[in-house]
N, C-alpha and C. Protein backbone atom coordinates (compact mmCIF):
# COMPACT_ATOMS: atom_id res chain seq x y z
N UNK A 1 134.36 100.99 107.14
CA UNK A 1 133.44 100.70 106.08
C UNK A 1 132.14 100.20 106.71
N UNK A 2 131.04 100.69 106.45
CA UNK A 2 129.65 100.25 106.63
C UNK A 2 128.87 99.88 105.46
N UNK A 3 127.83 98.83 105.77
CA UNK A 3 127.07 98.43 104.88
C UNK A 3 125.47 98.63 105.42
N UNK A 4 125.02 98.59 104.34
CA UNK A 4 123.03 98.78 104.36
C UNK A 4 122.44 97.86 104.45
N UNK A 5 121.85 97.50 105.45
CA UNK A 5 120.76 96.77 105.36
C UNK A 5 119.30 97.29 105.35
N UNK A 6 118.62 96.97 103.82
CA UNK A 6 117.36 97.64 103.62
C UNK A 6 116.50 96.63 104.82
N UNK A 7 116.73 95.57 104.77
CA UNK A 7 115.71 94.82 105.88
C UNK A 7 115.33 96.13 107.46
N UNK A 8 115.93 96.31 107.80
CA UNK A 8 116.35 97.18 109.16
C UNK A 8 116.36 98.73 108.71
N UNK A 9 116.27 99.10 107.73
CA UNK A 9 116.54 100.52 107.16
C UNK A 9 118.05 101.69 108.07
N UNK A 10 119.17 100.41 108.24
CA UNK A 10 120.01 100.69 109.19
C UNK A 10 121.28 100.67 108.47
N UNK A 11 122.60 101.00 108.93
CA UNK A 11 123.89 100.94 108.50
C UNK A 11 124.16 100.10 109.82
N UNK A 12 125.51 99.60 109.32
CA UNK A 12 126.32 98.56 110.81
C UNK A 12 127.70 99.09 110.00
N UNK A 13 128.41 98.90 110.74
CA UNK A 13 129.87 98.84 110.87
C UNK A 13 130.31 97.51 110.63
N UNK A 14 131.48 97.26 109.40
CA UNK A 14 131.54 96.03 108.96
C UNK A 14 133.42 95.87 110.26
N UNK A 15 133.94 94.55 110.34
CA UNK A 15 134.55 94.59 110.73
C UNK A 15 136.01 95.13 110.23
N UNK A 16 136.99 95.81 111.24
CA UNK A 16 138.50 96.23 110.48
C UNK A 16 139.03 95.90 109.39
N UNK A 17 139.41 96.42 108.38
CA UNK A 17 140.41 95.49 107.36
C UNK A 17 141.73 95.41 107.94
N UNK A 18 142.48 94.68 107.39
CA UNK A 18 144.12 94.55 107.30
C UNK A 18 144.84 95.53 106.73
N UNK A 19 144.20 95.73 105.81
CA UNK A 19 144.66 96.45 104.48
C UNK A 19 144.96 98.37 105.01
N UNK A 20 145.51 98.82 103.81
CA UNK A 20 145.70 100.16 103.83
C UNK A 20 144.17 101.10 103.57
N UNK A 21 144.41 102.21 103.76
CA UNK A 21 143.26 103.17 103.59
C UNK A 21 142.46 102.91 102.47
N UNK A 22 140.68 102.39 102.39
CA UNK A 22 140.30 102.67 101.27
C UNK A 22 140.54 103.13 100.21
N UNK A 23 140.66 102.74 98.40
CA UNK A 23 140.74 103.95 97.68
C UNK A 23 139.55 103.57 96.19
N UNK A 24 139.02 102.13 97.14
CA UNK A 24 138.08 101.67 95.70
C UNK A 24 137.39 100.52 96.04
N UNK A 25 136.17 100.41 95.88
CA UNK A 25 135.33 99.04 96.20
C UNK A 25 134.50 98.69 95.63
N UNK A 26 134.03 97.82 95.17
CA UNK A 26 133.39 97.28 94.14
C UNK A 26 132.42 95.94 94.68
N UNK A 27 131.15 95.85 94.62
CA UNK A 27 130.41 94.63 94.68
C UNK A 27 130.42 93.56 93.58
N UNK A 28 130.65 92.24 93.84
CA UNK A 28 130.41 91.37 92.66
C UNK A 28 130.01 89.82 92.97
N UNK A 29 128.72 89.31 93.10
CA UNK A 29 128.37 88.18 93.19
C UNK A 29 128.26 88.24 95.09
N UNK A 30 128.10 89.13 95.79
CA UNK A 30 127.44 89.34 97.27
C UNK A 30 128.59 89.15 97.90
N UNK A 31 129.30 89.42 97.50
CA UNK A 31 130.88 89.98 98.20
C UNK A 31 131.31 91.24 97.98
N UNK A 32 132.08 92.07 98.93
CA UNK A 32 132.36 93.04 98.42
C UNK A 32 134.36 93.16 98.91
N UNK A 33 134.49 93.51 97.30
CA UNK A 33 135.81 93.67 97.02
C UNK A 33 136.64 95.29 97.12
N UNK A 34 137.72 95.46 97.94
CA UNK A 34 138.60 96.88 98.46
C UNK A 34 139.66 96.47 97.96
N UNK A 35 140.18 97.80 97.44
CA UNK A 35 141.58 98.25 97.04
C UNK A 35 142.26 99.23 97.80
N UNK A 36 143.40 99.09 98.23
CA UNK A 36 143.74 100.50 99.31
C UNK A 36 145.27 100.70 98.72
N UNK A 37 145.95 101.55 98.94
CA UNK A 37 147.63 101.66 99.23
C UNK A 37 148.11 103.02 99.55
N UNK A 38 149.35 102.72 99.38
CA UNK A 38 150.09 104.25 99.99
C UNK A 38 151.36 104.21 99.64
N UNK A 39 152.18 105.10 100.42
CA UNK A 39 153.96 104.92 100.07
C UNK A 39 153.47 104.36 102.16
N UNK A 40 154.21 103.19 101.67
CA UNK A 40 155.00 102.89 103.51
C UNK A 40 156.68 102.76 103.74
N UNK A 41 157.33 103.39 104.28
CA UNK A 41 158.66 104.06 104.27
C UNK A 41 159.30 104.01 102.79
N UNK A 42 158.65 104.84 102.36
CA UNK A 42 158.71 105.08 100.86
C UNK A 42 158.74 104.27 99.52
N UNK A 43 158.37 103.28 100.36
CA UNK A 43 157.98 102.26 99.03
C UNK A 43 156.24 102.11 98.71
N UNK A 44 156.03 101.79 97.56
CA UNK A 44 154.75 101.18 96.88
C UNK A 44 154.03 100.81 98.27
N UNK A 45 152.81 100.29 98.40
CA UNK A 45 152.36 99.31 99.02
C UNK A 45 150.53 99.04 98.45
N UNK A 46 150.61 98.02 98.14
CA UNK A 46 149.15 97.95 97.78
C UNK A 46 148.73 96.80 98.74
N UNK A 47 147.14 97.15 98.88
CA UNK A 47 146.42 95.61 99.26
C UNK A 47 145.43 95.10 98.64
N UNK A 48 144.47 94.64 99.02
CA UNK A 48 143.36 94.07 98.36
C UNK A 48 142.73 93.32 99.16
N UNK A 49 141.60 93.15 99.53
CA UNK A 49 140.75 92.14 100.31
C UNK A 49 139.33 91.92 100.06
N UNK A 50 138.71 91.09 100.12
CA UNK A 50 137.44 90.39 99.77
C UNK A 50 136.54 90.16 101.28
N UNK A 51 135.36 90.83 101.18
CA UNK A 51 134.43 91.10 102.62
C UNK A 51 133.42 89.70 101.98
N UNK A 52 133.21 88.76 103.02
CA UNK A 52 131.73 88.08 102.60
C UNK A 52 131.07 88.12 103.40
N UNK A 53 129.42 88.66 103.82
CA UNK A 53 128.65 88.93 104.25
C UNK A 53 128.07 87.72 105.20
N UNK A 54 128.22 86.51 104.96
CA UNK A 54 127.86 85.30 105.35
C UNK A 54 128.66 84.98 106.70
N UNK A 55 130.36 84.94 106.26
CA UNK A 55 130.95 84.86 107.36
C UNK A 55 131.53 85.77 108.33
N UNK A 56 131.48 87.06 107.82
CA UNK A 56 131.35 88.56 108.22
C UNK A 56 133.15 88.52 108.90
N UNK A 57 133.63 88.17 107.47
CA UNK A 57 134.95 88.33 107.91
C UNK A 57 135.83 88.93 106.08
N UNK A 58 136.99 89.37 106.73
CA UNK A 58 137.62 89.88 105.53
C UNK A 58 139.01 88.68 104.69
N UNK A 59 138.89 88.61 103.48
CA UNK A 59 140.38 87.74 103.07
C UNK A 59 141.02 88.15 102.33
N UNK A 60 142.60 88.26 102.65
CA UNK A 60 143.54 89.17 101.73
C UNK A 60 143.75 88.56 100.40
N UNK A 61 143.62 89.14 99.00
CA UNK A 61 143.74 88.42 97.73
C UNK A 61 145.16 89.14 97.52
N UNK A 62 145.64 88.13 96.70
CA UNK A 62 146.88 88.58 95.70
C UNK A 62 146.48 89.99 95.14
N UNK A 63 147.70 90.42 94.75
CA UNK A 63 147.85 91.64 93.63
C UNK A 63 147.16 91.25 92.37
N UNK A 64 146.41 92.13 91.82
CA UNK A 64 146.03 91.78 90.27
C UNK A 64 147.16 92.09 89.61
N UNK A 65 146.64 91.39 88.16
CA UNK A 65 148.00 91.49 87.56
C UNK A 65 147.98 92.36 86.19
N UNK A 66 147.31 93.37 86.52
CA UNK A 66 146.88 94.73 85.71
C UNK A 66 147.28 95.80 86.67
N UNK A 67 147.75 96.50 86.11
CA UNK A 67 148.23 98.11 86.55
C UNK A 67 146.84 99.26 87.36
N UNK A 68 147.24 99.57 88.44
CA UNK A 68 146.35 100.43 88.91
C UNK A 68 146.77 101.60 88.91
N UNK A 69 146.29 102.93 88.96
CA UNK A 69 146.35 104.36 89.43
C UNK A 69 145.38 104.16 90.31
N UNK A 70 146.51 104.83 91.69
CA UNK A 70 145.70 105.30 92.78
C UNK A 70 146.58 106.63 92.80
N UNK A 71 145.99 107.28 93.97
CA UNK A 71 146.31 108.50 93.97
C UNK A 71 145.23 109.26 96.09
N UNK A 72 146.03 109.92 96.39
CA UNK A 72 145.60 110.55 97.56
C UNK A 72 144.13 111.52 97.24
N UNK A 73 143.59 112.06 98.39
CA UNK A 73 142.33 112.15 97.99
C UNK A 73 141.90 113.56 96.60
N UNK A 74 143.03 114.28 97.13
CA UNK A 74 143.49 115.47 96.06
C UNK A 74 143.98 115.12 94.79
N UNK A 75 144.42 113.98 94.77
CA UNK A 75 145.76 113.39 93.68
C UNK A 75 146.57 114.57 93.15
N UNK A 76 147.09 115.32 94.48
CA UNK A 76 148.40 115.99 94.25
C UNK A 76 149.35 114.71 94.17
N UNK A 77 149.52 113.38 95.34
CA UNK A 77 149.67 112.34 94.71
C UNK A 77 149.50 111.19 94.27
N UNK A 78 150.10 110.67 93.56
CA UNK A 78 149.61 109.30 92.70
C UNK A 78 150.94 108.46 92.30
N UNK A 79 150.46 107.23 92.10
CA UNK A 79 151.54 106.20 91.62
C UNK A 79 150.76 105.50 90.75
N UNK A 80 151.31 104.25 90.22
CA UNK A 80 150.98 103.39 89.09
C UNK A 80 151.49 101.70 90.12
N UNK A 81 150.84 101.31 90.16
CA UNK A 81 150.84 99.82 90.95
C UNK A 81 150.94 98.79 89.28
């Protein structure tokens, strides 16, 4: 994942997540929030983590407690979290 800085008219490379493959990210209040998952030895697996720009580090959040559809990049497949 990279972010913009208009100051520099540049991209940087933000640091690794923990988490599984991207599948959704969202800015809110100068943080930016990822959703990822997959099947890992055939079970569910979701993550979630919170990027803050200040300390240029990532923190794993709980599961929400609303239902997601994700799905592979085709969504030949998909699950319900």
């Amino acid at each position: 994942i990279e972010r913009f800085d208009p100051a520099t008219n540049a991209w940087a490379e933000l640091p690794r997540r923990s988490g599984h493959p991207c599948k959704g990210a969202a800015a809110l209040l100068g943080k930016l929030y990822v959703c990822g998952g997959g099947l890992v030895d055939g079970e569910k697996s979701m993550s979630f983590e919170r990027f803050d720009p200040d300390t240029n580090l990532w923190e794993q959040l709980p599961p929400p407690s609303f239902t997601l559809l994700c799905g592979d990049e085709d969504w030949k497949n998909f699950w319900l979290a």
